[in-house]
Protein backbone atom coordinates (compact mmCIF):
# COMPACT_ATOMS: atom_id res chain seq x y z
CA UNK A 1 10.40 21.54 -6.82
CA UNK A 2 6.70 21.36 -7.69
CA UNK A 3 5.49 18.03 -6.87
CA UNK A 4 1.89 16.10 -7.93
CA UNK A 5 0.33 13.57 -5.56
CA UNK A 6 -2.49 11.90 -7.33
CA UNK A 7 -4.66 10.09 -4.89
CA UNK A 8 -7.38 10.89 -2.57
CA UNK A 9 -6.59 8.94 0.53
CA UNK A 10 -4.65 9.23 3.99
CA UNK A 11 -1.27 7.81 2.38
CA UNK A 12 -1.88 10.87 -0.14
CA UNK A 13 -2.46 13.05 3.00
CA UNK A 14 0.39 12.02 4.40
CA UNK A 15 3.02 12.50 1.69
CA UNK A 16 1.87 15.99 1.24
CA UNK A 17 2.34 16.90 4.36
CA UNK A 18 6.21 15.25 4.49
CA UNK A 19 6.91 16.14 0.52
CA UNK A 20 5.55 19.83 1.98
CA UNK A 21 8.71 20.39 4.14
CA UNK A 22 10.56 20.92 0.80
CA UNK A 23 8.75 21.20 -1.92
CA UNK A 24 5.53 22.67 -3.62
CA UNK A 25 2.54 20.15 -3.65
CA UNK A 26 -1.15 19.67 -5.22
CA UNK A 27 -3.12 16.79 -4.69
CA UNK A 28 -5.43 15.95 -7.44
CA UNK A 29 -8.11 15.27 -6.71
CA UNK A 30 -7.94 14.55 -3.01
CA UNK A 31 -9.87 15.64 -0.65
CA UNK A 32 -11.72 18.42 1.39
CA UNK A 33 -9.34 17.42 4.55
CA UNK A 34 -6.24 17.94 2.81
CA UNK A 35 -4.82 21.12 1.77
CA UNK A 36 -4.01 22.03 -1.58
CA UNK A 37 -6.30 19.37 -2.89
CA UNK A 38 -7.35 20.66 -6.53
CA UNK A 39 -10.01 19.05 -8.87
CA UNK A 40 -7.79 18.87 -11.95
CA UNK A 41 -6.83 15.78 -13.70
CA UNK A 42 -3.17 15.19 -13.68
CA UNK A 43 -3.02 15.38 -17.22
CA UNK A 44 -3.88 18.77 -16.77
CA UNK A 45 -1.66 19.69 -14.24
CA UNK A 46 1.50 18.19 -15.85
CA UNK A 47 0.51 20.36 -19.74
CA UNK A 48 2.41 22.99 -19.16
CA UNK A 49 5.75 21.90 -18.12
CA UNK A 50 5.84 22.89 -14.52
CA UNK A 51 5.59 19.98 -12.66
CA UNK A 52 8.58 18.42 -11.51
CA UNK A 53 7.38 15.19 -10.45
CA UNK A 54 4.23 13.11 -10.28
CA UNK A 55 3.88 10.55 -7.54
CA UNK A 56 0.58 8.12 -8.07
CA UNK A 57 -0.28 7.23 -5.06
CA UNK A 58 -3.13 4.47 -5.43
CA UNK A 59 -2.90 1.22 -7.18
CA UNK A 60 -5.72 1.32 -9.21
CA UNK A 61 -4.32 4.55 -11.67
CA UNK A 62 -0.70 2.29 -11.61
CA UNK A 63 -2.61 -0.74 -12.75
CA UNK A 64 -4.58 1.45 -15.11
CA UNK A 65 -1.04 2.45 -16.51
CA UNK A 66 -1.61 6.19 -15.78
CA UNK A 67 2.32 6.12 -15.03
CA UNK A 68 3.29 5.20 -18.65
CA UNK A 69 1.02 8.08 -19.78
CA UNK A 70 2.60 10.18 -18.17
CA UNK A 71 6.08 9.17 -19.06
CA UNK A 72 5.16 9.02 -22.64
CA UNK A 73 4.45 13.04 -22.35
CA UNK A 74 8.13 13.38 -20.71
CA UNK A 75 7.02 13.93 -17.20
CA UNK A 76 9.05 12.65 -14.70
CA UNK A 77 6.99 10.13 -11.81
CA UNK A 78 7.40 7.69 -9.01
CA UNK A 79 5.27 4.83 -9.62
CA UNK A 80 5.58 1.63 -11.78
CA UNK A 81 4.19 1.22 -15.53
CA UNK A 82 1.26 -1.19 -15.63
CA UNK A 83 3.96 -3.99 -16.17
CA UNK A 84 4.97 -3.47 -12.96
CA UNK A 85 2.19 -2.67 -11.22
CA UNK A 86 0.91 -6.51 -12.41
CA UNK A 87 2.93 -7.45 -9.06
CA UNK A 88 -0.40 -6.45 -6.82
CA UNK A 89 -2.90 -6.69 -9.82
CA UNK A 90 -2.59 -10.02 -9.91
CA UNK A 91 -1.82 -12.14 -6.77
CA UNK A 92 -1.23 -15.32 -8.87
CA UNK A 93 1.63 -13.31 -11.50
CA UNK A 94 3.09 -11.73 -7.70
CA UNK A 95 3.29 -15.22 -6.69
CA UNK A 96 5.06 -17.05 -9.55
CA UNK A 97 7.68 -14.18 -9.67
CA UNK A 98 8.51 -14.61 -6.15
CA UNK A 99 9.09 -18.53 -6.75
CA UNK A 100 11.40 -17.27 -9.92
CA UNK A 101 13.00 -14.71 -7.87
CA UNK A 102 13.56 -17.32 -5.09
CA UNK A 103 11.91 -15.16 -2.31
CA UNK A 104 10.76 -17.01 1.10
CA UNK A 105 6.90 -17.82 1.28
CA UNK A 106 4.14 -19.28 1.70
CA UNK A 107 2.87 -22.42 -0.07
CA UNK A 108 0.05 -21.82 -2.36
CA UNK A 109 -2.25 -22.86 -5.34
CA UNK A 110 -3.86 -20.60 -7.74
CA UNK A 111 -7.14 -21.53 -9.11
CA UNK A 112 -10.51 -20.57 -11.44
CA UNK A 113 -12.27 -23.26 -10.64
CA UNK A 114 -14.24 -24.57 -8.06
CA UNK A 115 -13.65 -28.26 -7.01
CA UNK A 116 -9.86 -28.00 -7.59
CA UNK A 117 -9.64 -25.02 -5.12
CA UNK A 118 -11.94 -26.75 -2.62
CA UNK A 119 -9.78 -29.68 -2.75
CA UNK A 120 -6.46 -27.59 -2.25
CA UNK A 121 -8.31 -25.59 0.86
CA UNK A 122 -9.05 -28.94 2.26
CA UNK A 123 -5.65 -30.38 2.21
CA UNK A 124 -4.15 -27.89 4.46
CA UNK A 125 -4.20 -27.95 8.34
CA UNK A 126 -5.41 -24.44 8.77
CA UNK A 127 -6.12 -21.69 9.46
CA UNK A 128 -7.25 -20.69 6.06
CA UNK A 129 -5.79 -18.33 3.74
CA UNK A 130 -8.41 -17.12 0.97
CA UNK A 131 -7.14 -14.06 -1.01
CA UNK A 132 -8.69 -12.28 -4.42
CA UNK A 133 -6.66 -12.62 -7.32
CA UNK A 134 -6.91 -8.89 -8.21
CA UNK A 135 -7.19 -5.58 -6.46
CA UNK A 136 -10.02 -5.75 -3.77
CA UNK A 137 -8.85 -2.44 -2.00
CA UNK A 138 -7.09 -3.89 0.55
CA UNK A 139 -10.19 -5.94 1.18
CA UNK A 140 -10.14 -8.98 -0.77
CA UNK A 141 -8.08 -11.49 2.53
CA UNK A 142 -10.00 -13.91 4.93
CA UNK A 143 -8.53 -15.90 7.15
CA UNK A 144 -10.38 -18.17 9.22
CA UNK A 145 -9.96 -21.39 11.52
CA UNK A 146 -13.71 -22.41 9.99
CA UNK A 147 -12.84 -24.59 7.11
CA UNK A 148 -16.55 -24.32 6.28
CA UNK A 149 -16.41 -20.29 6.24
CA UNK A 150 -12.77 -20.77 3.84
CA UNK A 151 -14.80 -23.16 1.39
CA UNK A 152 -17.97 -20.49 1.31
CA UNK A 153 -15.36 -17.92 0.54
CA UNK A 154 -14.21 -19.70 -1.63
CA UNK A 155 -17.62 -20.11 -3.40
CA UNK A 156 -18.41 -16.78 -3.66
CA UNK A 157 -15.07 -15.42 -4.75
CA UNK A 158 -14.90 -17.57 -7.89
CA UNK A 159 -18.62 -17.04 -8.29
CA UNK A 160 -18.10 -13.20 -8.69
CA UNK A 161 -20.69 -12.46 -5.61
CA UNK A 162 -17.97 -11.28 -3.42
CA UNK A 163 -15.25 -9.39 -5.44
CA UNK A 164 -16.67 -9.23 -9.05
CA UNK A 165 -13.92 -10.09 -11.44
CA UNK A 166 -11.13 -9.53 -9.09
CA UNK A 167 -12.32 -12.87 -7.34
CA UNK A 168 -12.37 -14.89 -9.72
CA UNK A 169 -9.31 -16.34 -9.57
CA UNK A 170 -8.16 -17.26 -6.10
CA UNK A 171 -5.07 -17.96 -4.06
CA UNK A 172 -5.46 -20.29 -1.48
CA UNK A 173 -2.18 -20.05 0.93
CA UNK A 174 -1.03 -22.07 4.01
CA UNK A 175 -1.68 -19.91 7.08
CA UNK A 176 1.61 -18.42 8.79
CA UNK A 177 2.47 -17.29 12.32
CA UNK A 178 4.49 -14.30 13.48
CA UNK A 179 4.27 -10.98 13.73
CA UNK A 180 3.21 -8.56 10.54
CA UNK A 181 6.12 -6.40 9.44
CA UNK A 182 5.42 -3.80 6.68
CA UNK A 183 8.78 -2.36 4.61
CA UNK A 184 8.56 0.17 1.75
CA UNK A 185 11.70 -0.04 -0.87
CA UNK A 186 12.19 3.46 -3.02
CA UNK A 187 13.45 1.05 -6.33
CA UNK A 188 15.38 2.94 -9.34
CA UNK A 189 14.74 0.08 -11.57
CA UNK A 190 18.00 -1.55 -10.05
CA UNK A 191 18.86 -0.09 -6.51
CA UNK A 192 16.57 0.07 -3.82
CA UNK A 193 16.61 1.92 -0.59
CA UNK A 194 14.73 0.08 2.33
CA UNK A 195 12.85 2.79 4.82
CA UNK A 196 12.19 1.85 8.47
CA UNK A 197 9.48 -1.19 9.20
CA UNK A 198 6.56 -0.63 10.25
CA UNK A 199 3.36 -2.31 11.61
CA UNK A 200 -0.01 -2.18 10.55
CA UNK A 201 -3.40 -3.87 12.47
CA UNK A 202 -6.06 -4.53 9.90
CA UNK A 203 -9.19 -6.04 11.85
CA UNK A 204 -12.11 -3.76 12.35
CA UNK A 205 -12.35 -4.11 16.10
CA UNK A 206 -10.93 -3.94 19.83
CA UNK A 207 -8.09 -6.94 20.38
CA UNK A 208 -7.56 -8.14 17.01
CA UNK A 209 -11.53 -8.58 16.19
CA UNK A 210 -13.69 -8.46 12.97
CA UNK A 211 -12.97 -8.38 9.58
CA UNK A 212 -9.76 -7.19 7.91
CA UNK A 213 -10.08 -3.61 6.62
CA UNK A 214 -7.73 -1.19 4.40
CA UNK A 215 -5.65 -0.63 8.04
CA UNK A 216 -7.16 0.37 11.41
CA UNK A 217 -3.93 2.01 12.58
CA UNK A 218 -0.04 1.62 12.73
CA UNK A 219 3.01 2.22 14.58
CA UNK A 220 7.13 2.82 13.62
CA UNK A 221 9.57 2.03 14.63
CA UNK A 222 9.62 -1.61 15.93
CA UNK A 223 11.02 -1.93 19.07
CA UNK A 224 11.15 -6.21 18.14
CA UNK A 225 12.78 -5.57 14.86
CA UNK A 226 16.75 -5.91 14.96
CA UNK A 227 18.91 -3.61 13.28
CA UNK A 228 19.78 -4.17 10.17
CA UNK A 229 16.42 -5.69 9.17
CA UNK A 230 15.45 -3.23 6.39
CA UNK A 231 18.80 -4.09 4.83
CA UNK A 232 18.11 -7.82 5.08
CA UNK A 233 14.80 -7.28 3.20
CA UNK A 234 16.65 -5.67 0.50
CA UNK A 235 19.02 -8.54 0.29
CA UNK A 236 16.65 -11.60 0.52
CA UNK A 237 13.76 -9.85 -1.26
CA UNK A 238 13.49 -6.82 -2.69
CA UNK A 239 16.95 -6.75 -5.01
CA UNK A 240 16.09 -10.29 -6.01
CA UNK A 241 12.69 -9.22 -7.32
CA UNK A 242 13.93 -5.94 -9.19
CA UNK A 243 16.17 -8.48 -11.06
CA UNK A 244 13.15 -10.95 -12.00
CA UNK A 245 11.42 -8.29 -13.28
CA UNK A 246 14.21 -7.08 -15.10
CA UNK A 247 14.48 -10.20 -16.56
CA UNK A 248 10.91 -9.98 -17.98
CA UNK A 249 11.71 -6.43 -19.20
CA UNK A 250 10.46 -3.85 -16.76
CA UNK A 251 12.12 -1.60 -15.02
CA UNK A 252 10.41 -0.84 -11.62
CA UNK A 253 10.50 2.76 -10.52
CA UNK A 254 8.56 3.21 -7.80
CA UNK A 255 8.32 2.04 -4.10
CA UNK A 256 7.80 -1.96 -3.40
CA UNK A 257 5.52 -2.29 -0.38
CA UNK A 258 6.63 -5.86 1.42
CA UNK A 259 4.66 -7.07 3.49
CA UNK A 260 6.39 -9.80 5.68
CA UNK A 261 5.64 -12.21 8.24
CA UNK A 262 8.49 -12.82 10.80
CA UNK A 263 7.84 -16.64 11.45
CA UNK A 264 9.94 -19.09 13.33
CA UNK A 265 12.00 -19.87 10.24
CA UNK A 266 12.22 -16.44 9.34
CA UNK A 267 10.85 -13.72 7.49
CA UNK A 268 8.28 -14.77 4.59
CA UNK A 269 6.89 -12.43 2.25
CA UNK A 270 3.01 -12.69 2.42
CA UNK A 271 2.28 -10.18 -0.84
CA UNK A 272 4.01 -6.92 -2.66
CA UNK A 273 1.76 -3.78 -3.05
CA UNK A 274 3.33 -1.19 -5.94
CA UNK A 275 2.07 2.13 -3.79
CA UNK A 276 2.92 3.03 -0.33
CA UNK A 277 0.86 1.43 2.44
CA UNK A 278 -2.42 2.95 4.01
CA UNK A 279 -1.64 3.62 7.36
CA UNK A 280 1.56 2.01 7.55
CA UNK A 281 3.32 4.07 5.64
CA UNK A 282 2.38 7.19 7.58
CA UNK A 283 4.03 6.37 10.18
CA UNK A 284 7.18 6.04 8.80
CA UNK A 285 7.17 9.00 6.43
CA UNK A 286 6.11 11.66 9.27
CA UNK A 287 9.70 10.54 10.65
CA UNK A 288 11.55 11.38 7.78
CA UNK A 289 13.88 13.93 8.17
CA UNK A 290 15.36 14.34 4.87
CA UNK A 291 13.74 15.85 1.66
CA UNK A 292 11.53 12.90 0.40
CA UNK A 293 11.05 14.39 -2.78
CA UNK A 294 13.83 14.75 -3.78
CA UNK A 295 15.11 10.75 -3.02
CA UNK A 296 11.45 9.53 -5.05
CA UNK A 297 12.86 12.07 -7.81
CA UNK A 298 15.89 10.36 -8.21
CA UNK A 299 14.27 6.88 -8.30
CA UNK A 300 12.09 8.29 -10.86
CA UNK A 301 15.35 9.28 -12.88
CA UNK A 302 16.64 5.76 -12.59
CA UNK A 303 19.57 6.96 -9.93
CA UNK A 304 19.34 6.34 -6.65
CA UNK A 305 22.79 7.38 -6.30
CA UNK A 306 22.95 10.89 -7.23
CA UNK A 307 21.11 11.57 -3.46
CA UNK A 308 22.23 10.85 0.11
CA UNK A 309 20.09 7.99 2.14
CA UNK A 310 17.39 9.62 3.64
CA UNK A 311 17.09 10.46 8.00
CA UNK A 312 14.64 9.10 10.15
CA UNK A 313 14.06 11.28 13.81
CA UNK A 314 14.25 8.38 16.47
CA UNK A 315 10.85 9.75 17.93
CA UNK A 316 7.82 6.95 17.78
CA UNK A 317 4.91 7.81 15.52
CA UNK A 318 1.40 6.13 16.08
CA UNK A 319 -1.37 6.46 13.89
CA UNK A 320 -4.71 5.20 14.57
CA UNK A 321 -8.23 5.33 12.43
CA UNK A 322 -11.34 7.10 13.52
CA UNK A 323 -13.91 5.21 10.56
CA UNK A 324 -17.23 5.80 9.89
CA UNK A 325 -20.19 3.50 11.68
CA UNK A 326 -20.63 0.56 9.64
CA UNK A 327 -17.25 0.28 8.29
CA UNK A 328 -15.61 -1.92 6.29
CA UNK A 329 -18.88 -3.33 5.63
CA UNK A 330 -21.55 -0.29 5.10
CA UNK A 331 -19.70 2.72 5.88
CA UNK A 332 -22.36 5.41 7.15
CA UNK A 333 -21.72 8.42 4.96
CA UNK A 334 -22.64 12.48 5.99
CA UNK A 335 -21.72 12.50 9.70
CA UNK A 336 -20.53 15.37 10.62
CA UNK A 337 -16.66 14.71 11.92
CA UNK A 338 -16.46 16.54 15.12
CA UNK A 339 -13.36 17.81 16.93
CA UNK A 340 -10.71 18.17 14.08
CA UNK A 341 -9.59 21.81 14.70
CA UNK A 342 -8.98 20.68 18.30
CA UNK A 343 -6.97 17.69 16.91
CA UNK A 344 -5.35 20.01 14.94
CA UNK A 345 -4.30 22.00 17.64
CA UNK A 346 -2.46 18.87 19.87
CA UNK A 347 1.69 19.68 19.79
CA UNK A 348 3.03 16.90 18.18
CA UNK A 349 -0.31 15.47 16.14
CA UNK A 350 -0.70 15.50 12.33
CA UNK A 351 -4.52 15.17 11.11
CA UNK A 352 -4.72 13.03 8.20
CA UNK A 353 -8.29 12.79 6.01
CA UNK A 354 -9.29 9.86 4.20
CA UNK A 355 -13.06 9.20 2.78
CA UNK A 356 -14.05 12.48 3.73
CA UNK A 357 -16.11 15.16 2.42
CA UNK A 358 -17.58 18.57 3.46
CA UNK A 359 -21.28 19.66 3.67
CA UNK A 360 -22.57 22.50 2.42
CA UNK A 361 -21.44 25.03 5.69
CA UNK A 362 -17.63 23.36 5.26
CA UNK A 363 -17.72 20.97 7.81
CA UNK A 364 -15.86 17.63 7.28
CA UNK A 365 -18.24 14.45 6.80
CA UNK A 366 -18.41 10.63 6.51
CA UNK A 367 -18.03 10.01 2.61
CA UNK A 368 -16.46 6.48 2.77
């Protein structure tokens, strides 16, 4: 099978190197770190009938509807149509389906303008819960005990200084406890197949510190998770989402990212994402054991059953982030990235590049 990974990230890293056990892969455009990284659009790529699949990795291109191109050229890919992908372009429309679909979380008001959203923010006990409305790069979340710092956020959000046009709208949620659980769902447009949680940490520094980022590192599988879990998030969330979307007319093909909070009444969904986690879902695809292209193929074909569940090797996977100085804030670019050929060369360790580029003798540099 030849498979297309569109994407220039770590999570694109990563499923090359897993969708690589079985299959031939290009990554367009990704990246100088990853191998077989080309600078051809996918359009491109997919014009002569070859390719076998497309997976989009990012959510911008789903958003974008680069998936319903595609389709509409008979090619054959793993990601949602821009109806779909709606779920993480707009946190207020991911919101109102999960009240429809009847899916645990937390309460929340979605809001333009200023004084009603201040008033909202101010009703709540804290901490604070101040997200974008649309796509902020995994950026776009403070939390805060400092109702003064929420209510600034706030300001600037709906003000356009902080986020553009993806801030302003905001949801303002009421803060929840527990540990973070991350679960990825292959969806066929009716069936879904849960993969093993995972955990991601998204503050910048040492001990839980500093402002959230894309991911500073992750780890599967989750020795505090019971069995079973993955199937319980299929039941309670996923399956009852595929059928409020169905409801509204789209058929989701493509992998639901849940990201769930495990609080004293129980799990809670804090957001969907329509593309596999960065890091998170590293950590659970370098386990797989089975051929992961063909099980995203057959959600692609709308038949999840025509393939066996995929196998997961019992052995622990941690990932963790070497980012540039300055990051998430003003990422340094054109360091030199020394010591990746002796990474490389650790039994046991897979390299993954992300925001990286190479200088003009080849070595790797800062880039984002």
């Amino acid at each position: 099978m030849k498979v297309v990974v569109v994407g220039s990230g770590g999570r694109e890293h990563g499923l090359a190197e897993v969708l690589g056990r079985h299959a031939e892969v290009v990554v367009t455009p990704g990246n100088p770190g990853i191998p077989g990284s080309v600078a051809t659009p996918v359009e491109e790529l997919v014009s002569d009938g070859s390719v076998d699949l497309v997976i989009i990795g990012p959510e911008q291109p789903l958003v974008d509807g680069l998936a319903d191109r595609l389709r509409a050229l008979g090619v054959r890919v793993f990601g949602p149509g821009a109806d779909g992908a709606r779920i993480e372009g707009s946190k207020a429309y991911m919101k109102d389906l999960l009240v429809e679909a009847g899916c645990p979380t937390a309460r929340y008001g979605s809001f333009a303008d200023l004084e009603p959203a201040l008033g909202f923010l101010r009703s709540l006990p804290g901490p604070y819960v101040v997200k974008t409305d649309g796509l902020a790069a995994g950026k776009g979340v403070l939390v805060t005990d400092d109702l003064g710092e929420a209510e600034a956020d706030v300001r600037d959000k709906l003000a356009g200084t902080a986020f553009g046009d993806a801030g302003r709208q905001v949801i303002i949620e009421e803060h929840l406890s527990g540990p973070e659980v991350s679960v990825f769902a292959v969806c066929d447009g009716t069936r879904t197949v849960c993969l093993p949680p995972a955990q991601d940490f998204k503050r910048v520094g040492d001990g839980d510190s500093g402002p959230n980022t894309g991911g500073m590192g992750a780890w599967s599988p989750l020795p505090f998770v019971e069995a079973g879990f993955a199937e319980l998030v299929a039941e309670q969330f996923i399956e009852p989402t595929l059928s409020a979307l169905r409801a509204r007319g789209v058929e989701y093909r493509g992998v639901l990212y849940a990201g769930l909070m495990l609080t004293s009444e129980g799990p809670k969904l804090l957001e969907y994402n329509v593309r596999f986690g960065d890091p998170d879902s590293q950590v659970v695809l370098l386990r797989c054991t089975s051929d992961l292209a063909e099980l995203l193929a057959a959600a692609a074909d709308g038949d999840l059953t025509t393939v066996p569940a995929p196998t997961f090797a019992d052995d622990a996977a941690v990932l963790v982030v070497a980012a540039s100085e300055g990051y998430p804030v003003s990422p340094r670019t054109g360091d030199v990235i020394e010591g990746v050929e002796a990474a490389r060369s650790v039994e046991g360790a897979t390299l993954l590049a992300a925001g990286v580029g190479a200088d003009a003798g080849g070595d790797l540099v800062t880039a984002g």
